[in-house]
C-alpha atoms as a PDB file:
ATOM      1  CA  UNK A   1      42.379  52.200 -32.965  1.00  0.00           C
ATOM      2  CA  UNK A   2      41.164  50.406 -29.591  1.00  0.00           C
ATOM      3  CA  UNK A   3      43.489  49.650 -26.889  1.00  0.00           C
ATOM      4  CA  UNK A   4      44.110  47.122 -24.189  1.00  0.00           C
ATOM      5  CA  UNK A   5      44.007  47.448 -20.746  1.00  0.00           C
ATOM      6  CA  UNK A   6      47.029  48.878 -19.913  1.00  0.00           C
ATOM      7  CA  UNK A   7      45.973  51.377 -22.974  1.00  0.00           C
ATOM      8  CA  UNK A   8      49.671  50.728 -24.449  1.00  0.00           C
ATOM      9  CA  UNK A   9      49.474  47.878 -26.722  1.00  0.00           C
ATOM     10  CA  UNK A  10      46.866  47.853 -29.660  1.00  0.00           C
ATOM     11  CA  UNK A  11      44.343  45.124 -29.836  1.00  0.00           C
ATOM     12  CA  UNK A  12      45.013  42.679 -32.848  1.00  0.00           C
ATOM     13  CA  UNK A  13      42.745  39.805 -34.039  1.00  0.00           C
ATOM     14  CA  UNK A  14      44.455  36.219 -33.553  1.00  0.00           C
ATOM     15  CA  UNK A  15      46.060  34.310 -35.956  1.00  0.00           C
ATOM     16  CA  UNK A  16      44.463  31.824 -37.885  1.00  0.00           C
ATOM     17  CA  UNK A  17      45.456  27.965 -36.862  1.00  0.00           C
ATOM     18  CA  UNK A  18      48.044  26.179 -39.098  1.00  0.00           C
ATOM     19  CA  UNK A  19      46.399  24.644 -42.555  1.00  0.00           C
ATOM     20  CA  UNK A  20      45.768  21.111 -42.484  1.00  0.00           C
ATOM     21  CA  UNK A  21      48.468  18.712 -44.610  1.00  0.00           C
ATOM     22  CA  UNK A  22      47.365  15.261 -44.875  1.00  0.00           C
ATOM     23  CA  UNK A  23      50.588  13.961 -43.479  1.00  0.00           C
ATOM     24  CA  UNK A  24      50.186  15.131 -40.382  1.00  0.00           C
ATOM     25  CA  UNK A  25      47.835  12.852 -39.319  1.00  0.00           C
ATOM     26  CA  UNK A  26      46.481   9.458 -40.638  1.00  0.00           C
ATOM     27  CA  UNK A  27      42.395   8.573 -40.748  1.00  0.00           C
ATOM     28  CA  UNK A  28      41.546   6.067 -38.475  1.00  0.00           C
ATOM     29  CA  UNK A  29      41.131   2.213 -40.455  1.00  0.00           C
ATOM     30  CA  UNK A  30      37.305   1.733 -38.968  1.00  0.00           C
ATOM     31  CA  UNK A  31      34.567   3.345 -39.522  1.00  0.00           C
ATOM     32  CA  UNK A  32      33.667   5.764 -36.314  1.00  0.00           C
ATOM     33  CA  UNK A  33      31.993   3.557 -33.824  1.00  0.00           C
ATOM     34  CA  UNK A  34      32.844  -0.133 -34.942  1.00  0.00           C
ATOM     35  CA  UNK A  35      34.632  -1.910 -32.838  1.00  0.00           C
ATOM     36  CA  UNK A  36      38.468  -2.888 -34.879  1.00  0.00           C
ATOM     37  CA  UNK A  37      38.311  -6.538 -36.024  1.00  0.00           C
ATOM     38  CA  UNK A  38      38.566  -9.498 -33.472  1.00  0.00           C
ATOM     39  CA  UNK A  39      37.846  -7.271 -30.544  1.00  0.00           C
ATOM     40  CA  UNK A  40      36.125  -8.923 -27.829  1.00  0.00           C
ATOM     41  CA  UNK A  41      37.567 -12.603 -28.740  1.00  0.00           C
ATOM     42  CA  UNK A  42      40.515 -12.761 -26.508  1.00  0.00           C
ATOM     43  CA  UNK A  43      41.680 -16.302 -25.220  1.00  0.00           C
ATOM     44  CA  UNK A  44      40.128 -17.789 -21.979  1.00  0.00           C
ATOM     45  CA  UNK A  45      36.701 -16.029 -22.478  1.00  0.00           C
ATOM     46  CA  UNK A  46      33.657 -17.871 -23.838  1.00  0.00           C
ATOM     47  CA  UNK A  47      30.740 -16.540 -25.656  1.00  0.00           C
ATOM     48  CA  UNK A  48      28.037 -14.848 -23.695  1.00  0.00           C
ATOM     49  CA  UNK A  49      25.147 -17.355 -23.387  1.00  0.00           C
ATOM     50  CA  UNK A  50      21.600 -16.409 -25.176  1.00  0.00           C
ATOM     51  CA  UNK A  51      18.640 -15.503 -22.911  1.00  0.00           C
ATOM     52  CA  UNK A  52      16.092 -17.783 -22.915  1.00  0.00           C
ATOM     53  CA  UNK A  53      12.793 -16.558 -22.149  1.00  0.00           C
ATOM     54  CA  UNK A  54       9.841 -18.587 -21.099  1.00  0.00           C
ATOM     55  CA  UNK A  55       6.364 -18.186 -23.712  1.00  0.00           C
ATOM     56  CA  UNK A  56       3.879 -15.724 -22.148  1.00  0.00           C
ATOM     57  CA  UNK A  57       0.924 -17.273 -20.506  1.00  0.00           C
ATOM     58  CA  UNK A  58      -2.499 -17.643 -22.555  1.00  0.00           C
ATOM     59  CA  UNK A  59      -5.299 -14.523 -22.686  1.00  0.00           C
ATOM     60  CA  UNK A  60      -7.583 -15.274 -19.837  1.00  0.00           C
ATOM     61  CA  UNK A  61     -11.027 -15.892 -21.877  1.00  0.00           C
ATOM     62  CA  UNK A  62     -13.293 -12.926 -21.855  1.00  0.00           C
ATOM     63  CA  UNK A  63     -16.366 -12.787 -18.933  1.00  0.00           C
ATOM     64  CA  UNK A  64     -18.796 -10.116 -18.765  1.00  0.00           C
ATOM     65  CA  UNK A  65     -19.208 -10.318 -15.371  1.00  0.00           C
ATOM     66  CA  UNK A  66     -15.852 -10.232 -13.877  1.00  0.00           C
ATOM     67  CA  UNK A  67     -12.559  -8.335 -14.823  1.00  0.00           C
ATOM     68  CA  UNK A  68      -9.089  -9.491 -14.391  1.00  0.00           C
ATOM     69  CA  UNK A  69      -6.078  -7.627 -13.448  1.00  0.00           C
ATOM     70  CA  UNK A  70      -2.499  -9.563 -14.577  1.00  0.00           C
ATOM     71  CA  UNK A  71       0.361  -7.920 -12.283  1.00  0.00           C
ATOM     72  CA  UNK A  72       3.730  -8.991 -12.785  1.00  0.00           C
ATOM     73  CA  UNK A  73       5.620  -9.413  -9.853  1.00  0.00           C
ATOM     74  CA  UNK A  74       9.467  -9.306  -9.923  1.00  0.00           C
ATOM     75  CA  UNK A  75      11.671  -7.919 -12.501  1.00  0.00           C
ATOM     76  CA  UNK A  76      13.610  -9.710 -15.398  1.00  0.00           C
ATOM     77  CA  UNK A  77      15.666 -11.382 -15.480  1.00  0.00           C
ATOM     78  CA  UNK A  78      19.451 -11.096 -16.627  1.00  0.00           C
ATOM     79  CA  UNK A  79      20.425 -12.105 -19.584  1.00  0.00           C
ATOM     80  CA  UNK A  80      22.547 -14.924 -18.751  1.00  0.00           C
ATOM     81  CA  UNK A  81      20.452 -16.528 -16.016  1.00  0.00           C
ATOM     82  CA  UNK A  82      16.891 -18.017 -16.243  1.00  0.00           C
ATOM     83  CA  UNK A  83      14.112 -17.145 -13.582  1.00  0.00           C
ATOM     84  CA  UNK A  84      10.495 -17.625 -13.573  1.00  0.00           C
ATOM     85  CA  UNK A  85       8.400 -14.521 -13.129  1.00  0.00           C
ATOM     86  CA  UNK A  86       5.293 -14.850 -10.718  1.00  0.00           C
ATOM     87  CA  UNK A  87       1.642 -13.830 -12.725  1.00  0.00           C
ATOM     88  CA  UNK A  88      -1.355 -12.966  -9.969  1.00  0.00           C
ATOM     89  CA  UNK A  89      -4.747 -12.691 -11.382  1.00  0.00           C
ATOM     90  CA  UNK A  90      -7.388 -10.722  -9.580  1.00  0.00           C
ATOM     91  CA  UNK A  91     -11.329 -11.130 -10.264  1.00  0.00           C
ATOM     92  CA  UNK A  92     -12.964  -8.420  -9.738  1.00  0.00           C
ATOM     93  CA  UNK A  93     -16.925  -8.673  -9.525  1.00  0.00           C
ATOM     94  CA  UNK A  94     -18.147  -5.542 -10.571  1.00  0.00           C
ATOM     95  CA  UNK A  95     -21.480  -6.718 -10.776  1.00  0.00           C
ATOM     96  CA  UNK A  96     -22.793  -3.596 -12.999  1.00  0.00           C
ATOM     97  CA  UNK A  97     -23.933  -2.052 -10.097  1.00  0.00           C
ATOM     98  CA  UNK A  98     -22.713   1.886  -9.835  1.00  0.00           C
ATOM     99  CA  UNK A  99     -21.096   2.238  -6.074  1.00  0.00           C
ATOM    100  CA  UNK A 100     -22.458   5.174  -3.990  1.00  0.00           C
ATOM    101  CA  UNK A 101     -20.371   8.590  -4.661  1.00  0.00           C
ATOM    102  CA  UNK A 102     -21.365   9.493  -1.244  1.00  0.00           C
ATOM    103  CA  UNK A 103     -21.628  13.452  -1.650  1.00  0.00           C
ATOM    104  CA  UNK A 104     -23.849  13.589   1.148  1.00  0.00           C
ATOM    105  CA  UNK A 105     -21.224  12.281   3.334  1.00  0.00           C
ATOM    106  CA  UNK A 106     -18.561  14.099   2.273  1.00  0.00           C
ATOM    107  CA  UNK A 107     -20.575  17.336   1.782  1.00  0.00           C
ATOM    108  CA  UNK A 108     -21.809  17.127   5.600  1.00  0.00           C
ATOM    109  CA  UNK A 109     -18.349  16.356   6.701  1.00  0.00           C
ATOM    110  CA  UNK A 110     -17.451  20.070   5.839  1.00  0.00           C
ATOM    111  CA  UNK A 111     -19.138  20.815   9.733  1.00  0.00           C
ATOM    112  CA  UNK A 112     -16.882  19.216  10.773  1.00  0.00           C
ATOM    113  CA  UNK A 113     -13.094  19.297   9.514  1.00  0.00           C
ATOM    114  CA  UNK A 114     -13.338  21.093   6.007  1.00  0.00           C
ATOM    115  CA  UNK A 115      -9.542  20.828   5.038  1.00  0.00           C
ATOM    116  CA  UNK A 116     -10.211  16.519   4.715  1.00  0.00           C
ATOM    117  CA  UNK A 117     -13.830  17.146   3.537  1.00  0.00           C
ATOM    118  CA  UNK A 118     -12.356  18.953   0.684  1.00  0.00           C
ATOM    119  CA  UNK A 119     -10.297  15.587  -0.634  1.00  0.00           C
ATOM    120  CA  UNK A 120     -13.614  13.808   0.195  1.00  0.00           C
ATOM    121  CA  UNK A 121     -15.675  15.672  -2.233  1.00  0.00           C
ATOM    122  CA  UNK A 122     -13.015  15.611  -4.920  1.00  0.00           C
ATOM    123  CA  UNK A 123     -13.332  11.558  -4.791  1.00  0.00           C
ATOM    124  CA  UNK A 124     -17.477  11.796  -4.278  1.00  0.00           C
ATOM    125  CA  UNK A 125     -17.001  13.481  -8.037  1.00  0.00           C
ATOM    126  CA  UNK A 126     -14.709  11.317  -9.303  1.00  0.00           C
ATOM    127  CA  UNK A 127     -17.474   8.001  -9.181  1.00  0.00           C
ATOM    128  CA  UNK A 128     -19.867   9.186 -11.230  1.00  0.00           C
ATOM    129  CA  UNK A 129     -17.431  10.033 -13.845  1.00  0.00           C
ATOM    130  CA  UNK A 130     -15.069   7.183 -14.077  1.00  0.00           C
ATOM    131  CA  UNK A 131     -18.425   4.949 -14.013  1.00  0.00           C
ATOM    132  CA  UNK A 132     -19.344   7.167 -16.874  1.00  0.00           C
ATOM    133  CA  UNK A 133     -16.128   6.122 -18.591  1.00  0.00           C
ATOM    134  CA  UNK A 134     -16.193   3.260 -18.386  1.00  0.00           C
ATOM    135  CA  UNK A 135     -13.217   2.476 -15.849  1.00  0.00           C
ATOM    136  CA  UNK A 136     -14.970   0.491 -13.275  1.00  0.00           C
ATOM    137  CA  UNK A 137     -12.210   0.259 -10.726  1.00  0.00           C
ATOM    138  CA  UNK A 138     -11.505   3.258 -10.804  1.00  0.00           C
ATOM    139  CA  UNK A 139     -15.371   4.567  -9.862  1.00  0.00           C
ATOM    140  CA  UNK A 140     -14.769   1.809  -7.147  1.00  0.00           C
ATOM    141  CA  UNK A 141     -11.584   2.638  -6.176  1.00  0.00           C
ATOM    142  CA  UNK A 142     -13.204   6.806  -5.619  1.00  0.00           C
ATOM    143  CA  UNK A 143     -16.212   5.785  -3.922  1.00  0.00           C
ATOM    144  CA  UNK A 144     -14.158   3.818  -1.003  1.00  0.00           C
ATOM    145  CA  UNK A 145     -11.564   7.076  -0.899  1.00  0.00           C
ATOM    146  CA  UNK A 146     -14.952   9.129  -0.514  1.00  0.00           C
ATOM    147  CA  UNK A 147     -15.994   6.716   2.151  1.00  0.00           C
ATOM    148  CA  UNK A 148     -12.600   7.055   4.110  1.00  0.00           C
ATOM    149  CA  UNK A 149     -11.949  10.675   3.788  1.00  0.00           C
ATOM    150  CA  UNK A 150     -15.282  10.965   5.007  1.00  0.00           C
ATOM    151  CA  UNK A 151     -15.241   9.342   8.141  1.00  0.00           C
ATOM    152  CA  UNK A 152     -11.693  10.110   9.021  1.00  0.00           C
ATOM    153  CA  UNK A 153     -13.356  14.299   8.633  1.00  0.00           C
ATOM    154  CA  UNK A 154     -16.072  13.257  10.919  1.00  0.00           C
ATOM    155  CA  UNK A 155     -13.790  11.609  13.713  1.00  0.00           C
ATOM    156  CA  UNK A 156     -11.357  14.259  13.441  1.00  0.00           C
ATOM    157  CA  UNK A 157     -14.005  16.853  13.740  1.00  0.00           C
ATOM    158  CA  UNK A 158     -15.641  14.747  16.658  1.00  0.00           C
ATOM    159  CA  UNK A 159     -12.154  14.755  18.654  1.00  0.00           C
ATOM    160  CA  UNK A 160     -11.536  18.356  18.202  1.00  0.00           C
ATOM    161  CA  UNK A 161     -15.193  19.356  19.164  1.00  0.00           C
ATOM    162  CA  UNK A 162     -14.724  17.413  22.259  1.00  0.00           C
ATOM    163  CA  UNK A 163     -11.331  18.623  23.363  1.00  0.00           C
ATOM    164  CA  UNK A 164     -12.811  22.433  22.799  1.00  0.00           C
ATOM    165  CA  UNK A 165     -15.963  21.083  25.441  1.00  0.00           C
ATOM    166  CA  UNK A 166     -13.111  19.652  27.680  1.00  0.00           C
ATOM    167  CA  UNK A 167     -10.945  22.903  28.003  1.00  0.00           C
ATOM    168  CA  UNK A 168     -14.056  25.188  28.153  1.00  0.00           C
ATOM    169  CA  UNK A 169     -15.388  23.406  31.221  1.00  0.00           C
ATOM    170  CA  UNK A 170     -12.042  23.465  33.157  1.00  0.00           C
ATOM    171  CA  UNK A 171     -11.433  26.719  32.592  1.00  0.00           C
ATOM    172  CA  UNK A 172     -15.212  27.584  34.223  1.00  0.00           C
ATOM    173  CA  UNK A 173     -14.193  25.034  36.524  1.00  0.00           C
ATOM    174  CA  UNK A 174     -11.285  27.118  37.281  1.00  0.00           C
ATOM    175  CA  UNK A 175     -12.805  30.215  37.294  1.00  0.00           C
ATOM    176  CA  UNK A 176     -15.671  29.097  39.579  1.00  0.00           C
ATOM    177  CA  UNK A 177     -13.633  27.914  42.110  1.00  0.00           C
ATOM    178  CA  UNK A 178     -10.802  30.915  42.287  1.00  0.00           C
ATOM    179  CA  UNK A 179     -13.633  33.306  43.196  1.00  0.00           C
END
């Protein structure tokens, strides 16, 4: 036999709870989750009104030369007030024409600040495929990104190389003119 921890009493399994009588307690008269009857009509309060939404707007007719873009602006409305929700339509010209994925750019860029290249190059891939796809914007969208990481590598790059040329002349400068 196992004791305790005071090794002086003997370890017993509980009791069992008390058998259930039905007169002990009474169902409830709902079902679970219904609300009881007549809740929610008190005196004084009127019925929430109905929302009343206006129709959506009409397709804009298909183009093969131009996509368009619906954003909504704003967020709905409540239920018991009525607001008008703004549409803006973008055409976008794609023209057909593949933009430039400029790799060259972005590879050359690695000269000169490698960490921003890096992004560069990961949008220069990105045109061909998303033109390849299908998904237009997004091929335009890369190529621009490509652009910008680009040029931002080759300033950077530019700015540090000429800050290096800066100290390393004062310093021989310095050193000229202490001897």
């Amino acid at each position: 036999m196992s004791y305790g921890y005071d090794d002086k009493q003997p370890l017993t399994q509980p009791s069992a709870p008390p058998a259930y009588t039905s007169g002990e307690h009474k169902p409830p008269s709902t079902a679970y989750g219904q609300p009881p009857p007549n809740y929610g009509t008190g005196a004084g309060y009127p019925p929430p009104p109905q929302a009343q939404f206006p129709p959506p707007p009409p397709p804009p007719p298909p183009s093969a030369a131009h996509h368009t873009n619906i954003v909504v602006v704003g967020q709905p409305a409540p239920a018991y007030q009525y607001h008008h929700q703004h549409v803006v339509t973008h055409h976008v010209d794609s023209g057909g024409v593949k933009p430039p994925n400029y790799i060259v750019l972005a590879a050359l860029s690695l000269l000169f600040c490698w960490p921003i290249s890096i992004i560069a190059i990961i949008y220069a891939l990105q045109v061909d495929s998303a033109w390849a796809s299908g998904d237009r914007l997004g091929a335009m969208r890369s190529s621009r990104l490509a652009r910008t990481w680009s040029t931002l590598a080759y300033v950077i790059g530019a700015v540090l190389i000429l800050a290096a040329i800066v100290v390393t002349v004062v310093r021989v400068v310095l050193m000229v003119s202490l001897q």
